[in-house]
C-alpha atoms as a PDB file:
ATOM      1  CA  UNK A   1     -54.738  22.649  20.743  1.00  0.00           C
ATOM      2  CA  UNK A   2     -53.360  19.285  20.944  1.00  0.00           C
ATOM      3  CA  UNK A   3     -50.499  18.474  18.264  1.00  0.00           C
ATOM      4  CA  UNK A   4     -49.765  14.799  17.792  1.00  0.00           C
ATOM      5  CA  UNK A   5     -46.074  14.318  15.873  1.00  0.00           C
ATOM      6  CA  UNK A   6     -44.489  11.277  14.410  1.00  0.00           C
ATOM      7  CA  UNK A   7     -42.533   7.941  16.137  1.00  0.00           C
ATOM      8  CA  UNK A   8     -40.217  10.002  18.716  1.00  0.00           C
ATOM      9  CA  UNK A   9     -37.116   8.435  20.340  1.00  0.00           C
ATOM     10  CA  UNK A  10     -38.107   8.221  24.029  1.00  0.00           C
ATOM     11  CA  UNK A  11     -35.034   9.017  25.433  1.00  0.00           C
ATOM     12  CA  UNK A  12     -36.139  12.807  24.915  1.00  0.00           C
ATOM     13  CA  UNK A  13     -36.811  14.702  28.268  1.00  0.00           C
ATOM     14  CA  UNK A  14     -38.010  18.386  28.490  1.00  0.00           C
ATOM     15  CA  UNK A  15     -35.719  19.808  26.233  1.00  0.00           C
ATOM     16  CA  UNK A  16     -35.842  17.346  23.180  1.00  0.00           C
ATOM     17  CA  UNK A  17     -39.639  17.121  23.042  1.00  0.00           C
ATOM     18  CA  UNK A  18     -39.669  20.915  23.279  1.00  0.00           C
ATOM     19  CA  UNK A  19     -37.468  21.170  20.687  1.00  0.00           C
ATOM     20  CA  UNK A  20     -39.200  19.082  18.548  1.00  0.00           C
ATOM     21  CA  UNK A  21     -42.382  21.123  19.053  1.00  0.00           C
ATOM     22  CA  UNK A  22     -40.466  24.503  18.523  1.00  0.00           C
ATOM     23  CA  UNK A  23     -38.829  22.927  15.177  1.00  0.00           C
ATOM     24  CA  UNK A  24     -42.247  22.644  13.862  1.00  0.00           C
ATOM     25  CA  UNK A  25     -43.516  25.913  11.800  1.00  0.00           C
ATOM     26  CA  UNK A  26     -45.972  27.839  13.848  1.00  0.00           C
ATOM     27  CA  UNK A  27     -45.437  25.881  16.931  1.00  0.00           C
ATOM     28  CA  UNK A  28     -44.628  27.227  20.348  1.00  0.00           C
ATOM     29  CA  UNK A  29     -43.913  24.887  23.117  1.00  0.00           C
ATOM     30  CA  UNK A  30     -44.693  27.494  26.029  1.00  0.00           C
ATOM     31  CA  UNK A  31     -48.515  28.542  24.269  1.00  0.00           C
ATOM     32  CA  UNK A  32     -50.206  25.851  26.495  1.00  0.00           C
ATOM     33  CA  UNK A  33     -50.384  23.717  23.326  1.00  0.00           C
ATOM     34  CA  UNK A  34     -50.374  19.709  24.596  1.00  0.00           C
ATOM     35  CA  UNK A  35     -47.819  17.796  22.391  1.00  0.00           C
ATOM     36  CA  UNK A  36     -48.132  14.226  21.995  1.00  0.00           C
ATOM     37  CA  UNK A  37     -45.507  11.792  21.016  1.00  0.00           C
ATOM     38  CA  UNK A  38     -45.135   8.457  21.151  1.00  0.00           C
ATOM     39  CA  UNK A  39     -42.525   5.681  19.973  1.00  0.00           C
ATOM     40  CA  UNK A  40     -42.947   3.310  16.941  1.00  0.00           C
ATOM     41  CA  UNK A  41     -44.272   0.564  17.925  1.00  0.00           C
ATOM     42  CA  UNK A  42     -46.768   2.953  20.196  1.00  0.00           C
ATOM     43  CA  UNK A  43     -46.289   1.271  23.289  1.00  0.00           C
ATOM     44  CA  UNK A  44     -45.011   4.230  25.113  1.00  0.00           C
ATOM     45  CA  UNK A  45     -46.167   7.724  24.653  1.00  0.00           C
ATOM     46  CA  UNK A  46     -44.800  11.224  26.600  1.00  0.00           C
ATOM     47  CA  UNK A  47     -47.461  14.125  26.680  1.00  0.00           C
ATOM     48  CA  UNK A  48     -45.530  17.795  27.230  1.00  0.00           C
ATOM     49  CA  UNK A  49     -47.538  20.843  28.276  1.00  0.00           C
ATOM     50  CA  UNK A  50     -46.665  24.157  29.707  1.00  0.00           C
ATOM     51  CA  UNK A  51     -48.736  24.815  32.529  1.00  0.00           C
ATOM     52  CA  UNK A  52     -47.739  28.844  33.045  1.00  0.00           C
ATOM     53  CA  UNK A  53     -45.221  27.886  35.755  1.00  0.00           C
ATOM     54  CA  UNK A  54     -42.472  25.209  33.664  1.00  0.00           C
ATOM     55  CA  UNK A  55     -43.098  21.987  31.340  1.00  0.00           C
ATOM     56  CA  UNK A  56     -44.559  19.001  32.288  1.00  0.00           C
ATOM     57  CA  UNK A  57     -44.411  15.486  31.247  1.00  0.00           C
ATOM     58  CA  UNK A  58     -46.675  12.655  31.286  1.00  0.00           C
ATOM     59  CA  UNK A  59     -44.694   9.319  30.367  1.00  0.00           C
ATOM     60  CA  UNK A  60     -46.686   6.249  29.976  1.00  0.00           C
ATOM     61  CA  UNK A  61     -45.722   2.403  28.991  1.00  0.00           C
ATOM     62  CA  UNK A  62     -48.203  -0.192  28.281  1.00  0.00           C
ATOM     63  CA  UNK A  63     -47.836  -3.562  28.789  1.00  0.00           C
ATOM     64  CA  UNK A  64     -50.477  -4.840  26.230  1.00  0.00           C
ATOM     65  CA  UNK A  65     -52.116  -3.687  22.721  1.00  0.00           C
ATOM     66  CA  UNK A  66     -50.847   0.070  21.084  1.00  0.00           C
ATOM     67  CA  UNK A  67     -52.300   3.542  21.399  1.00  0.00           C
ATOM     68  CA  UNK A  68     -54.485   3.948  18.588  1.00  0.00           C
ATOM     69  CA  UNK A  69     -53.179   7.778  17.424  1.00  0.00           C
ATOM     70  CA  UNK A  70     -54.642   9.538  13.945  1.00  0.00           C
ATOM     71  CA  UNK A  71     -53.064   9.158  11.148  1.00  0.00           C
ATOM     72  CA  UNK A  72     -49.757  11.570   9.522  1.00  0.00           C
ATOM     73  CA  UNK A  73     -49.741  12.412   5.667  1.00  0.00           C
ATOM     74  CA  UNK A  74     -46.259  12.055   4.546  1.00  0.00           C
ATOM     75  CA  UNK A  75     -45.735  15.617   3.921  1.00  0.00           C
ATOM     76  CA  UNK A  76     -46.840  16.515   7.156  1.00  0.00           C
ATOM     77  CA  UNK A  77     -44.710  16.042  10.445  1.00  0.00           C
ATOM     78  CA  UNK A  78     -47.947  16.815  12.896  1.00  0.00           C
ATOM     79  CA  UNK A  79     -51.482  16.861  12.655  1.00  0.00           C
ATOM     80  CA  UNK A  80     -53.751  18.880  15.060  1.00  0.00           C
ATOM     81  CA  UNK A  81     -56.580  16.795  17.364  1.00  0.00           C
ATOM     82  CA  UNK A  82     -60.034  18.798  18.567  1.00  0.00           C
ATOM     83  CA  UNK A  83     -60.859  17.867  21.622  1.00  0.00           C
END
């Protein structure tokens, strides 16, 4: 499952991000679950994933253009991509 969550500060290393996925009901950073988050103006996003062994994180920047993410209902805090 891949769980996208709103504008995150990107200051956030291993412990923030997973606590931002724990804080969210049902969600458990260490299931295998991919958690996206990215800042707002979506020019840099951080991917965290536990891979059976400890967390990982993919940080990107880019220069040009935004990531293109789904859109967040205001009562929601996350929203769930297929692959």
């Amino acid at each position: 499952m891949i769980n996208y969550c709103l504008p995150t500060d990107m200051r956030k290393r291993f412990n923030g991000l997973g606590g931002l996925a724990t804080n969210k009901p049902g969600q458990n950073p260490l299931s295998g679950d991919i958690f996206i988050c990215v800042n707002r103006p979506r020019t840099m996003i951080k991917i965290l994933v536990w891979d059976q062994t400890g967390f990982a994180i993919w940080h990107k920047r880019i220069e040009q253009g935004t990531f293109e993410m789904p859109l967040i209902e205001k009562s929601q805090n996350s929203v769930e991509i297929s692959r």
